[in-house]
C-alpha atoms as a PDB file:
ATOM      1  CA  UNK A   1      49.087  34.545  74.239  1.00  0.00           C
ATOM      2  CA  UNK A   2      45.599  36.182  75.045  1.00  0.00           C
ATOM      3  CA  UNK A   3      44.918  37.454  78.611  1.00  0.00           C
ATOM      4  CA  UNK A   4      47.176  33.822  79.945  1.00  0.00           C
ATOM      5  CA  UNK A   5      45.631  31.690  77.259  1.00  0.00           C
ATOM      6  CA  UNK A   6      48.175  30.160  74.237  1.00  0.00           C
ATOM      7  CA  UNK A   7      45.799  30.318  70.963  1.00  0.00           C
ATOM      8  CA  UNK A   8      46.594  27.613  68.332  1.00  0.00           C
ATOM      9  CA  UNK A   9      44.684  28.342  64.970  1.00  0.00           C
ATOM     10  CA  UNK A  10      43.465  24.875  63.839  1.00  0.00           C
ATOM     11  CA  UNK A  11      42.531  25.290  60.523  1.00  0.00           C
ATOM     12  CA  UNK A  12      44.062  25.243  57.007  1.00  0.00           C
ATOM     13  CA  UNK A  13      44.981  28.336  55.286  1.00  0.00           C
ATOM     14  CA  UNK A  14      42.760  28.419  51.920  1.00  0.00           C
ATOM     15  CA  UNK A  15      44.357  29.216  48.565  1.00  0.00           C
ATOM     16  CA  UNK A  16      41.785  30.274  45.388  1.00  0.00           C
ATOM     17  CA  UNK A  17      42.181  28.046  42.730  1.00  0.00           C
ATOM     18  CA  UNK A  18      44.779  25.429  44.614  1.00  0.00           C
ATOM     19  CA  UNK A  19      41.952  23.799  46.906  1.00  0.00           C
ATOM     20  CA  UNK A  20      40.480  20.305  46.042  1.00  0.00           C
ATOM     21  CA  UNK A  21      36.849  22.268  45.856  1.00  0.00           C
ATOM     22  CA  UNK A  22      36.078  25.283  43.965  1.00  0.00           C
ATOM     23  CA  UNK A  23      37.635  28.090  45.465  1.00  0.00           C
ATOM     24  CA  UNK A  24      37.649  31.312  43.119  1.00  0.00           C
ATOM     25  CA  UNK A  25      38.085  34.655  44.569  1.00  0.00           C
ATOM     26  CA  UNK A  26      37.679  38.006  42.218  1.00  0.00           C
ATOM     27  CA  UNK A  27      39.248  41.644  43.145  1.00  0.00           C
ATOM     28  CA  UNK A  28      36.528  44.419  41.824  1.00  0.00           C
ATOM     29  CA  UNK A  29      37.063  47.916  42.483  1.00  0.00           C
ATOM     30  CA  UNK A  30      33.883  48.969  44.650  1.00  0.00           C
ATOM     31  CA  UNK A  31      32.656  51.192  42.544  1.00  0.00           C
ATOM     32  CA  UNK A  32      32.410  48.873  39.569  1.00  0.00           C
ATOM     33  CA  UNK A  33      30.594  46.044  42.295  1.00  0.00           C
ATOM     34  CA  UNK A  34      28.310  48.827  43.956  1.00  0.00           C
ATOM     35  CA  UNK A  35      27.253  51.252  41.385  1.00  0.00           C
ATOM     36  CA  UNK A  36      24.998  52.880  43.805  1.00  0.00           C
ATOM     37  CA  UNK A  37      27.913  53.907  46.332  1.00  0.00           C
ATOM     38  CA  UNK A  38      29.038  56.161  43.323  1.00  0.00           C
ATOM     39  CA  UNK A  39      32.533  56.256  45.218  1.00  0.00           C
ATOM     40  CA  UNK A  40      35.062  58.037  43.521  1.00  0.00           C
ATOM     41  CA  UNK A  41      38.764  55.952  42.987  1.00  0.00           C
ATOM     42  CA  UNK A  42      41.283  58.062  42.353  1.00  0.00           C
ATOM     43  CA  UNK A  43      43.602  56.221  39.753  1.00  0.00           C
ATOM     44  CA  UNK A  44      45.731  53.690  41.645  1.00  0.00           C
ATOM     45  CA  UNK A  45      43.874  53.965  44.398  1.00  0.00           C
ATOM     46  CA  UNK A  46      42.909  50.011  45.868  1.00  0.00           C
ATOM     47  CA  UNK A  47      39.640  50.215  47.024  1.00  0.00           C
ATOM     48  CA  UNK A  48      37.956  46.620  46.719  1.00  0.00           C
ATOM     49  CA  UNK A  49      35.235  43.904  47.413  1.00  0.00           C
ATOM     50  CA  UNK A  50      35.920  40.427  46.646  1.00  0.00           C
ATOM     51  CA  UNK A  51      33.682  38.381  44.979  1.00  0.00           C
ATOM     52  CA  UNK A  52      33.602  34.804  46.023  1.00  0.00           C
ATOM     53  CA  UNK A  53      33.124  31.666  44.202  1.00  0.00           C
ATOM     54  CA  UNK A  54      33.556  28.687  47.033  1.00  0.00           C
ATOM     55  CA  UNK A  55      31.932  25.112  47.283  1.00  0.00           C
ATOM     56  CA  UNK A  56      30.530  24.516  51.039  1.00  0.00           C
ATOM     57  CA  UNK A  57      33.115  21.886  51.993  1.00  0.00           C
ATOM     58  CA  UNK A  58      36.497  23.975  50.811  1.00  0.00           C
ATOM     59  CA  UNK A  59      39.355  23.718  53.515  1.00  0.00           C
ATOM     60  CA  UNK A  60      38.480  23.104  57.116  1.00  0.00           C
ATOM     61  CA  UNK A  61      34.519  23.063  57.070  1.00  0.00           C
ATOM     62  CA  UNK A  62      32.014  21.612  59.853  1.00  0.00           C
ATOM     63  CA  UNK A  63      28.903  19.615  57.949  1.00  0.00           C
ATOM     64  CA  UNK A  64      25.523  19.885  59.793  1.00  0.00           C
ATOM     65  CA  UNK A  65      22.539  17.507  59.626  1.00  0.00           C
ATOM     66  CA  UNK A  66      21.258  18.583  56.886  1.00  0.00           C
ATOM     67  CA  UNK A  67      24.344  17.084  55.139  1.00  0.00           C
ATOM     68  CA  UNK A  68      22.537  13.830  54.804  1.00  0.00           C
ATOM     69  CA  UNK A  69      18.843  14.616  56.678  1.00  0.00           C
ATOM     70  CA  UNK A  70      16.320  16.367  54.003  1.00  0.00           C
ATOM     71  CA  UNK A  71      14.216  18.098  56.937  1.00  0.00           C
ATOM     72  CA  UNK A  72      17.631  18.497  59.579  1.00  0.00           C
ATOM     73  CA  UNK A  73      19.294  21.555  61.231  1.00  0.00           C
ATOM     74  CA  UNK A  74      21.256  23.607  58.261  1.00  0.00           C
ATOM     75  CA  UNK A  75      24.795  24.894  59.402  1.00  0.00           C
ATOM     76  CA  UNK A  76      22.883  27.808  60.865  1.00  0.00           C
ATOM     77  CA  UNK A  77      21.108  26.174  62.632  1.00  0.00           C
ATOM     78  CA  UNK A  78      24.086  24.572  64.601  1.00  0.00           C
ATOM     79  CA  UNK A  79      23.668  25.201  68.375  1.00  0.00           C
ATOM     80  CA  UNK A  80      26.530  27.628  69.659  1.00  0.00           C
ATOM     81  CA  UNK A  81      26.417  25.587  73.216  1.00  0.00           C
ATOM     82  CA  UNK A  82      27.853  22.539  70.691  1.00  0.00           C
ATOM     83  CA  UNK A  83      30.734  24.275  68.791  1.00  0.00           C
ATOM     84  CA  UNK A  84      32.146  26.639  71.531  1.00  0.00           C
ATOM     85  CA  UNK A  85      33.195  24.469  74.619  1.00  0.00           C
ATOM     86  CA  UNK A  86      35.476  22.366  76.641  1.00  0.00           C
ATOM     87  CA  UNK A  87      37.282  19.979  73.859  1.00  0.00           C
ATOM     88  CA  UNK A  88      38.986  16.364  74.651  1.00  0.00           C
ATOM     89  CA  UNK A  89      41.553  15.363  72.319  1.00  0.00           C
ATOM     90  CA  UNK A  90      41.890  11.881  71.408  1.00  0.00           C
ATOM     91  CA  UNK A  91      45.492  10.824  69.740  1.00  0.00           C
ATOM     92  CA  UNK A  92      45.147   7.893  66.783  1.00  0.00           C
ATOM     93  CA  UNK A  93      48.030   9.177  65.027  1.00  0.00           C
ATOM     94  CA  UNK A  94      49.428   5.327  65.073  1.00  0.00           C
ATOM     95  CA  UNK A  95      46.415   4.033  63.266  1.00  0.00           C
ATOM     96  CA  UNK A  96      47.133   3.206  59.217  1.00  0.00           C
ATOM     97  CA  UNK A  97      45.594   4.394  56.021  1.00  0.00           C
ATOM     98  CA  UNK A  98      41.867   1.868  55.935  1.00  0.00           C
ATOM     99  CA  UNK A  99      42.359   1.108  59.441  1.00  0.00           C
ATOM    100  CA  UNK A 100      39.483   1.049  61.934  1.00  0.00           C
ATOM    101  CA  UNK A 101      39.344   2.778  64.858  1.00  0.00           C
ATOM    102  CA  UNK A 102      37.674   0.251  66.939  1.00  0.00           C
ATOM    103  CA  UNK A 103      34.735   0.622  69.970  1.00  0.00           C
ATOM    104  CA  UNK A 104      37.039  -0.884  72.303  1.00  0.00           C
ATOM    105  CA  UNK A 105      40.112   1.332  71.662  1.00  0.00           C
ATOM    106  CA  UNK A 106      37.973   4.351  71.662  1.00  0.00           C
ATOM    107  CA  UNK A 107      36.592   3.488  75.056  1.00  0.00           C
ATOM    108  CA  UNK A 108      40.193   2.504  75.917  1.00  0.00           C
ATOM    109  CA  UNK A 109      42.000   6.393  74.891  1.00  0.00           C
ATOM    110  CA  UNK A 110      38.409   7.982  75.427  1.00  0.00           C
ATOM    111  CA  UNK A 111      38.352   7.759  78.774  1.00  0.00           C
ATOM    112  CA  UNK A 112      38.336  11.413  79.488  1.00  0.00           C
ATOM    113  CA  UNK A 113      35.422  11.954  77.530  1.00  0.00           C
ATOM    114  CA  UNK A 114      32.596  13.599  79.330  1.00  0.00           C
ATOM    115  CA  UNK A 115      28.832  14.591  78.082  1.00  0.00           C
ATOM    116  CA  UNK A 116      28.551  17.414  75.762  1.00  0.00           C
ATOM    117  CA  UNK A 117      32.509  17.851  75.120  1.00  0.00           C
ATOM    118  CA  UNK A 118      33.527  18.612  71.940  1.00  0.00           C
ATOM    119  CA  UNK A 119      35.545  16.254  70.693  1.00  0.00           C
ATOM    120  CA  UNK A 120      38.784  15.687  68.399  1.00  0.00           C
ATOM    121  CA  UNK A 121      40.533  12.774  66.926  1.00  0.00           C
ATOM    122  CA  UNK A 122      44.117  13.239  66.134  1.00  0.00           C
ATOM    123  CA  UNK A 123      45.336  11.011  63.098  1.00  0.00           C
ATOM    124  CA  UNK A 124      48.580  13.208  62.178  1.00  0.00           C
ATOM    125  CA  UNK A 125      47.320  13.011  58.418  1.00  0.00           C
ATOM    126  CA  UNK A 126      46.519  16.519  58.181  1.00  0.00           C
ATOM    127  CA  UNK A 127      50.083  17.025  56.126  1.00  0.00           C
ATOM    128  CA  UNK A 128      48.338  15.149  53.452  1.00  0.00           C
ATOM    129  CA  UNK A 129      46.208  18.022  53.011  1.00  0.00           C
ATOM    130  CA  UNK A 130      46.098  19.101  49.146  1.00  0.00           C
ATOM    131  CA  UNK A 131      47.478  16.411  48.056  1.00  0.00           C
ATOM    132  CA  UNK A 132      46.979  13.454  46.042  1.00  0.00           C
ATOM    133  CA  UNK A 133      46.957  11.198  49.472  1.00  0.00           C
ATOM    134  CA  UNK A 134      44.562  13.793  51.035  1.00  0.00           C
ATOM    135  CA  UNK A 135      41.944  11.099  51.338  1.00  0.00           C
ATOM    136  CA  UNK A 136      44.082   8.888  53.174  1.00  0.00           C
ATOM    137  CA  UNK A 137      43.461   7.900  56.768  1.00  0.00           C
ATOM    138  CA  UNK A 138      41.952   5.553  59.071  1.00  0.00           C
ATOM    139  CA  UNK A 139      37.698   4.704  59.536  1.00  0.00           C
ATOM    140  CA  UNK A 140      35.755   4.521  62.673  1.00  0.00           C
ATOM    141  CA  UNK A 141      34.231   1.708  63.342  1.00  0.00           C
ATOM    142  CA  UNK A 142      30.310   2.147  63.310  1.00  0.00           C
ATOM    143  CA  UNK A 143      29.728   1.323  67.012  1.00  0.00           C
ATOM    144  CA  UNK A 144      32.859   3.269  68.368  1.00  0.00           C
ATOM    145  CA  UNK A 145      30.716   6.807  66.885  1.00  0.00           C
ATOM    146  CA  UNK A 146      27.359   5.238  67.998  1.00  0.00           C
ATOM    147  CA  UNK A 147      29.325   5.315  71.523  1.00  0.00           C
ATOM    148  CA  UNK A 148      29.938   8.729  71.396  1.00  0.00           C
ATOM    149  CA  UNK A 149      26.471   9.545  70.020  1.00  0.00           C
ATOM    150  CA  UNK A 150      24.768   7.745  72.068  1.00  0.00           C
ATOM    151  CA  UNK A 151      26.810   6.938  75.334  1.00  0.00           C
ATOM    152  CA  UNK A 152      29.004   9.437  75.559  1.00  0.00           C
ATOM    153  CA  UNK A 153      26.502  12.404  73.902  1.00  0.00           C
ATOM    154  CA  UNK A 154      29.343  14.724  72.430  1.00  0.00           C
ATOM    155  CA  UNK A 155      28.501  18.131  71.244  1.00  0.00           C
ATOM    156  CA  UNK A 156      30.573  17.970  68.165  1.00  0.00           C
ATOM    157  CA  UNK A 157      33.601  15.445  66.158  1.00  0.00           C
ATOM    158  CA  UNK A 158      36.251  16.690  64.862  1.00  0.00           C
ATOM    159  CA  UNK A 159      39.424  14.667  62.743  1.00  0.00           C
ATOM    160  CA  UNK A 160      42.416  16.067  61.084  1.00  0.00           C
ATOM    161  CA  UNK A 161      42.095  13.970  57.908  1.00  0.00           C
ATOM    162  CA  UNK A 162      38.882  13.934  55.285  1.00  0.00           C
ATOM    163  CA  UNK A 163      36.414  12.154  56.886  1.00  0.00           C
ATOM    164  CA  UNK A 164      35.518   9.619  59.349  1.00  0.00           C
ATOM    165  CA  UNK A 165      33.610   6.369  56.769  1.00  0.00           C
ATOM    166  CA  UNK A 166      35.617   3.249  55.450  1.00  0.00           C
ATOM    167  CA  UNK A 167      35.729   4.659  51.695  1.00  0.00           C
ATOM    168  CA  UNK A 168      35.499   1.330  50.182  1.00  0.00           C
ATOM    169  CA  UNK A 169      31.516   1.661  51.818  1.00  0.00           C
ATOM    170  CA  UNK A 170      29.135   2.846  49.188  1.00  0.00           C
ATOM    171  CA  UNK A 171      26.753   4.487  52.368  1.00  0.00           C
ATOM    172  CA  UNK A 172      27.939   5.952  54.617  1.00  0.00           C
ATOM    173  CA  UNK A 173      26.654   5.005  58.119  1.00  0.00           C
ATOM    174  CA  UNK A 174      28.842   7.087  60.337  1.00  0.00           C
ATOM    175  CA  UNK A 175      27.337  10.440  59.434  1.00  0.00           C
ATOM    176  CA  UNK A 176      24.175   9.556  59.493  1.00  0.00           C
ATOM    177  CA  UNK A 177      24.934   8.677  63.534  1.00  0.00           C
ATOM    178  CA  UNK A 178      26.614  11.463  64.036  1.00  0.00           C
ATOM    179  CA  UNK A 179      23.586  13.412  62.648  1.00  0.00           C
ATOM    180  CA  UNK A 180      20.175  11.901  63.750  1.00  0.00           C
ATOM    181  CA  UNK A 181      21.884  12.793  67.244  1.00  0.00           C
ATOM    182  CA  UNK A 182      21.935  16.142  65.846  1.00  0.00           C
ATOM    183  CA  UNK A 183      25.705  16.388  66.216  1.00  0.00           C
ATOM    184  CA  UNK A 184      28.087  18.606  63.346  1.00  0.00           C
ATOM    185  CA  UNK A 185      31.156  17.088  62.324  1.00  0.00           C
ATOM    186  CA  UNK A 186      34.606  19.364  61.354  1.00  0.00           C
ATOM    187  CA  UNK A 187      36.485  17.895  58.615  1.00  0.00           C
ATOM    188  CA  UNK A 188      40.116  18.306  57.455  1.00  0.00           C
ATOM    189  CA  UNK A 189      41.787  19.993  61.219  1.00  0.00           C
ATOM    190  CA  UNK A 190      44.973  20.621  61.055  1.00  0.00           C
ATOM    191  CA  UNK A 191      47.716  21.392  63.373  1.00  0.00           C
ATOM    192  CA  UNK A 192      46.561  18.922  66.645  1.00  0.00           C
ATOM    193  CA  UNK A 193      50.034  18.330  67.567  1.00  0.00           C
ATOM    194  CA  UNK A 194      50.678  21.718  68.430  1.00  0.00           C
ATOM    195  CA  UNK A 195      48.447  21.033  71.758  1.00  0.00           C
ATOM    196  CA  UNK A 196      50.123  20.530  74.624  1.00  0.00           C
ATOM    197  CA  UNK A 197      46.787  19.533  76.527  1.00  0.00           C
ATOM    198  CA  UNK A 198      43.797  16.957  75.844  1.00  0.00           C
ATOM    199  CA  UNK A 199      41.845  19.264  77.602  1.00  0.00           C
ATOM    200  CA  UNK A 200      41.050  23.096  75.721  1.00  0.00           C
ATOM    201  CA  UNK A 201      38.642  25.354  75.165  1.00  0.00           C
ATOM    202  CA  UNK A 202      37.541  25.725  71.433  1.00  0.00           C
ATOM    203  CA  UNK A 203      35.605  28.558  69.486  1.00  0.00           C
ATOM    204  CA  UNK A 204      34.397  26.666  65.730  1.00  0.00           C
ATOM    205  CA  UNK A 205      31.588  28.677  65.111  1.00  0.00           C
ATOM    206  CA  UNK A 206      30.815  28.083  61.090  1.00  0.00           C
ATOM    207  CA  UNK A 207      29.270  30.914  58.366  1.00  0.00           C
ATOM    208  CA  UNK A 208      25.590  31.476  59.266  1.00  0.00           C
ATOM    209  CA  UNK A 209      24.600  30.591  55.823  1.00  0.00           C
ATOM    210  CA  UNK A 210      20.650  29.223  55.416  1.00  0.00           C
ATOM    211  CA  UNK A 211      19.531  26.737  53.307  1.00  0.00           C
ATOM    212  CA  UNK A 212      23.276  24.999  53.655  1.00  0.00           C
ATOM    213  CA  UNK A 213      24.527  21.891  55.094  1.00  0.00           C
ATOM    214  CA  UNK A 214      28.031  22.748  55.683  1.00  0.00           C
ATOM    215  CA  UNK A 215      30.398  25.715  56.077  1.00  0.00           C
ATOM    216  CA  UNK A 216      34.340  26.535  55.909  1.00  0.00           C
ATOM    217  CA  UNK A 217      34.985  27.267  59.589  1.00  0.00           C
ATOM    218  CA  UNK A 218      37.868  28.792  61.432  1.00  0.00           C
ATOM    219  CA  UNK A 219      38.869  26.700  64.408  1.00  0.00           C
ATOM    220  CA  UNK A 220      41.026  28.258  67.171  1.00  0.00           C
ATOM    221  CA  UNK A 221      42.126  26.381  70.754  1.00  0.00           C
ATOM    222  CA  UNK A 222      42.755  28.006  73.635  1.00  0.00           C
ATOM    223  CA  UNK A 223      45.234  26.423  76.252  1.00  0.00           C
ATOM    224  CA  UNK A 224      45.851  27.619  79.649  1.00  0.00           C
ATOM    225  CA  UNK A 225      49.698  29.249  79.557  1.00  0.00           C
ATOM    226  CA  UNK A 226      50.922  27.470  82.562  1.00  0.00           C
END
């Protein structure tokens, strides 16, 4: 509860070394990371930095442009007007593993989609999450996201499952949409059934970090109380 708000944390925990991309995380003492603090320890004392080994798409992560367009936006350069915003969720959670999500079913469950929302697709995969079935899920169909590029002009996608191509495809069309319209996609959300609205307010604002296309990223709802 923040100031009559429910906040529901939409993003998986990350574990170093458990994670199906590098995730490594070192405890130093400061003073053996930063010589030039010349900090004092007394023994047993914990006084650390961590140092951080971590591929860009670990855990939850949002991919920009740059993803899959050499001279795109990087994942700093991702507008905050298109990752903090009014979010529509969309429930597919009856759709099978290698089943499309088609144009016309989209349009049909879509219908509260409106221009620049943020927008999330619920498959109810997300418990395959590190696991061997972690790439299972469903595909959109490549008109249904050139709707919402291009129609419907969403500020952001988001899906509780791996990704959003038919994996038997060698290319992979879908991103590309999503990104020649300059949109970022989140990746591996968890936790959509805890909403009790389609309609929220969401803060996903990825690492700053230059120079790379995507970025672990915290994403938190907030609902209305009442």
């Amino acid at each position: 509860m923040f100031n009559g708000y429910r906040v529901v944390e939409l993003s998986h925990d990350l574990y170093p070394g458990e994670e199906e991309y590098q995730l490594l995380v070192e405890n130093r003492q400061v003073p053996d990371m930063v010589a030039e603090y010349k900090t004092k320890v007394p023994p047993g004392q914990w006084y650390i930095m961590s140092e951080i080994d971590m591929w860009s798409h670990v855990g939850t992560h949002m991919e920009a442009p740059y993803h899959y367009i050499k001279d795109g936006p990087d994942i700093a350069a991702v507008p905050l007007k298109q990752v903090v915003g009014e979010c529509v969720l969309i429930d597919f959670s009856d759709k099978g593993v290698a089943e499309a999500i088609t144009l016309d079913e989209l349009k049909q469950r879509g219908g509260d989609i409106r221009e620049g929302d943020i927008v999330f697709v619920r498959t109810g995969l997300d418990h395959n999450y590190r696991t061997p079935r972690s790439h299972d899920r469903p595909y959109f169909a490549e008109d249904a996201i050139q709707w919402l590029a291009e129609e419907k002009k969403i500020a952001c996608l988001g899906v509780d499952c791996s990704g959003i191509e038919e994996r038997t495809m060698a290319r992979q069309p879908n991103h590309h949409m999503l990104f020649k319209h300059g949109i970022p996609l989140i990746e591996h959300l968890r936790g959509l059934d805890q909403l009790r609205t389609t309609r929220f307010f969401v803060v996903a604002v990825p690492l700053r970090i230059h120079n790379c296309e995507a970025s672990p990223v915290s994403v938190i709802a907030f609902e209305p109380e009442a």
